[in-house]
C-alpha atoms as a PDB file:
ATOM      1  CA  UNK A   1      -2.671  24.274   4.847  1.00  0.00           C
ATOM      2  CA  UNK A   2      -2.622  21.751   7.469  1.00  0.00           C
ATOM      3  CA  UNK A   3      -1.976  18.295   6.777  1.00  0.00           C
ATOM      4  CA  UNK A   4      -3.167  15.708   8.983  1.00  0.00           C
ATOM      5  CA  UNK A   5      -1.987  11.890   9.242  1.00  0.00           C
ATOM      6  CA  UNK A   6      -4.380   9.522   6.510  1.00  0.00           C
ATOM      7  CA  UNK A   7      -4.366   6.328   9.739  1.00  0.00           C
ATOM      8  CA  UNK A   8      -6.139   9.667  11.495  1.00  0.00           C
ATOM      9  CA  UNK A   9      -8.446  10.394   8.624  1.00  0.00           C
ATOM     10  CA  UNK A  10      -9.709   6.869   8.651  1.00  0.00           C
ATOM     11  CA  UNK A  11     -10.337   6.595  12.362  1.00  0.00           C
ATOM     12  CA  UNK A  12     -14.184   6.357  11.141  1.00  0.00           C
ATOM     13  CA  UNK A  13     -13.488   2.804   9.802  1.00  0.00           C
ATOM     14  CA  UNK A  14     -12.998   0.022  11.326  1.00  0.00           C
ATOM     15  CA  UNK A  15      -9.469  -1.858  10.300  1.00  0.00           C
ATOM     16  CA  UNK A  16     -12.003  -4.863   8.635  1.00  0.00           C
ATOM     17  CA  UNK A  17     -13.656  -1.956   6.691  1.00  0.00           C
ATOM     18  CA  UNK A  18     -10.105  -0.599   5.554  1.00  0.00           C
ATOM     19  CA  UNK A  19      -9.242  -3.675   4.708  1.00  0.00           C
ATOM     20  CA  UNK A  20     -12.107  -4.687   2.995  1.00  0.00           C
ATOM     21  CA  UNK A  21     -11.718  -1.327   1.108  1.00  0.00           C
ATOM     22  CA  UNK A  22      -8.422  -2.133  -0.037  1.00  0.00           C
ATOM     23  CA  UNK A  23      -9.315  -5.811  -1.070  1.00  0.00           C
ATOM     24  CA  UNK A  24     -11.866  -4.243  -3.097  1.00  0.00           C
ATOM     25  CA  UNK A  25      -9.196  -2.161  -4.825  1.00  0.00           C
ATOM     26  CA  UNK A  26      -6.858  -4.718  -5.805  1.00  0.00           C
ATOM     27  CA  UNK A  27      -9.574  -6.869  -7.453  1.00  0.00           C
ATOM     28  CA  UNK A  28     -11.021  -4.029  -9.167  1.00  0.00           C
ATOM     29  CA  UNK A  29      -7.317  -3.872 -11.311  1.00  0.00           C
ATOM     30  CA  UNK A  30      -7.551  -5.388 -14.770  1.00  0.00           C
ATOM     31  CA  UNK A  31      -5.233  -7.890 -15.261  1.00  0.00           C
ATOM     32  CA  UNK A  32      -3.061  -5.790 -16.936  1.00  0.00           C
ATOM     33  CA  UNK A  33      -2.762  -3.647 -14.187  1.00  0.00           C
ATOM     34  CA  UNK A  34      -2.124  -5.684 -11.034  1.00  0.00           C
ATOM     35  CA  UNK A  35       0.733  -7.711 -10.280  1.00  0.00           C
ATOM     36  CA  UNK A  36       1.400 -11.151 -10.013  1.00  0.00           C
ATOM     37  CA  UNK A  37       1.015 -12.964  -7.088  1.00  0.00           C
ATOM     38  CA  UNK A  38       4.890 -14.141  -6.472  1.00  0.00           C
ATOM     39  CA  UNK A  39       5.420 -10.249  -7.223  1.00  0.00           C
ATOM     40  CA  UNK A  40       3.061  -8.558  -4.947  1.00  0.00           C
ATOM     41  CA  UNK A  41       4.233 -11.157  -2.486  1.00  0.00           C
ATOM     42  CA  UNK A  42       7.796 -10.274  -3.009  1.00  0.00           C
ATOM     43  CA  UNK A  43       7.063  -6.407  -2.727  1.00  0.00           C
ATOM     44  CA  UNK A  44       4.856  -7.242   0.553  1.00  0.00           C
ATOM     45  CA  UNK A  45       8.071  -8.510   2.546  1.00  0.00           C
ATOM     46  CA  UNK A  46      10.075  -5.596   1.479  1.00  0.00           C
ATOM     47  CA  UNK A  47       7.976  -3.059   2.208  1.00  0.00           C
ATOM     48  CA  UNK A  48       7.417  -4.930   5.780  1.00  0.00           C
ATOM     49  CA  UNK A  49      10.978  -5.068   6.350  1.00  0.00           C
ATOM     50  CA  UNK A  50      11.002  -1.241   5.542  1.00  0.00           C
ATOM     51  CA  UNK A  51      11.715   1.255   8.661  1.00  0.00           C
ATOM     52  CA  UNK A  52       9.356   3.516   6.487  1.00  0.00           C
ATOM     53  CA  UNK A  53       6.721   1.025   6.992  1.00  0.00           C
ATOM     54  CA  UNK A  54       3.836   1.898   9.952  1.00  0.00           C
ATOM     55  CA  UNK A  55       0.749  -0.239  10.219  1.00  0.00           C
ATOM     56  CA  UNK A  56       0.662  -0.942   6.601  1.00  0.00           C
ATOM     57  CA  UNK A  57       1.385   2.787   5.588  1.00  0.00           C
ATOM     58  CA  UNK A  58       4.495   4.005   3.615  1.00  0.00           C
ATOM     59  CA  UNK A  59       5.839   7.247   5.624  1.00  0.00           C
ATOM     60  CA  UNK A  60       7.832   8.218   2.489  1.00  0.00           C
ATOM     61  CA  UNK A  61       3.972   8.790   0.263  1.00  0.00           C
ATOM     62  CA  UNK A  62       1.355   8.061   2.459  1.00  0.00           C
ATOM     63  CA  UNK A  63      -0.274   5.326   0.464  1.00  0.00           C
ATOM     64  CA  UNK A  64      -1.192   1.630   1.767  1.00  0.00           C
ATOM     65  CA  UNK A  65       1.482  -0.736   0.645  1.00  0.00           C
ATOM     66  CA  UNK A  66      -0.991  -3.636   0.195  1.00  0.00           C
ATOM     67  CA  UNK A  67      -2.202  -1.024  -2.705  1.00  0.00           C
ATOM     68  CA  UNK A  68       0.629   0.038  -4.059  1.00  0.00           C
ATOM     69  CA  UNK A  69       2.330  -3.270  -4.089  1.00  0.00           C
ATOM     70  CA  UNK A  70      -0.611  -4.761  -6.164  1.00  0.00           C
ATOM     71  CA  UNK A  71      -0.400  -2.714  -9.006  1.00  0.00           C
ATOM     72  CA  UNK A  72       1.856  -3.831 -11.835  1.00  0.00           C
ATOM     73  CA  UNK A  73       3.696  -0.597 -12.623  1.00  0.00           C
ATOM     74  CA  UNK A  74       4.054   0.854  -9.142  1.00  0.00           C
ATOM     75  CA  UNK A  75       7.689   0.978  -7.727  1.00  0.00           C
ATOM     76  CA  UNK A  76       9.142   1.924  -3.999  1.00  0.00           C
ATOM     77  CA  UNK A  77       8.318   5.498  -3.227  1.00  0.00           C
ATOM     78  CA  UNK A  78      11.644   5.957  -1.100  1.00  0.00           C
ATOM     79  CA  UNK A  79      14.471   7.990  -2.519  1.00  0.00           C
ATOM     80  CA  UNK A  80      16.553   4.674  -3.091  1.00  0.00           C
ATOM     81  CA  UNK A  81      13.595   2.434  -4.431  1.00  0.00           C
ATOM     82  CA  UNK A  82      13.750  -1.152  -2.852  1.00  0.00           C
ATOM     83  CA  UNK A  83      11.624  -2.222  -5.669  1.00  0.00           C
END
């Protein structure tokens, strides 16, 4: 099965659109279920300090960190979570 790169898959969208999409996202969490702001901040610089880090993509999962850092229970994908 061949795997291709997700940035690739989303060459369709613009980067506003993929942003917008992702915006959407986080505010469609329940309270409950996203993070705090000082939190998802926090988690934001990490992950941007991160050599795993490419255009707002984790290498190590895939996902988009402003996603994954929004979410209340989500932790560091890397072998030696930073968070």
């Amino acid at each position: 099965m061949e795997r291709f790169c997700r940035n690739c898959l989303f060459d369709s969208f613009s980067r506003e659109q993929l942003q917008q999409n992702i915006q959407d996202y986080i505010q469609s969490l329940s309270p409950e279920d996203k993070a705090g702001e000082r939190l998802y901040e926090q988690r934001l610089v990490i992950c941007n300090q991160c050599d795993q880090c490419l255009d707002g993509l984790c290498r190590v999962c895939g996902c988009f960190v402003l996603a994954r850092a929004a979410k209340n229970r989500a932790c560091c994908p890397a072998f030696n979570r930073k968070w």
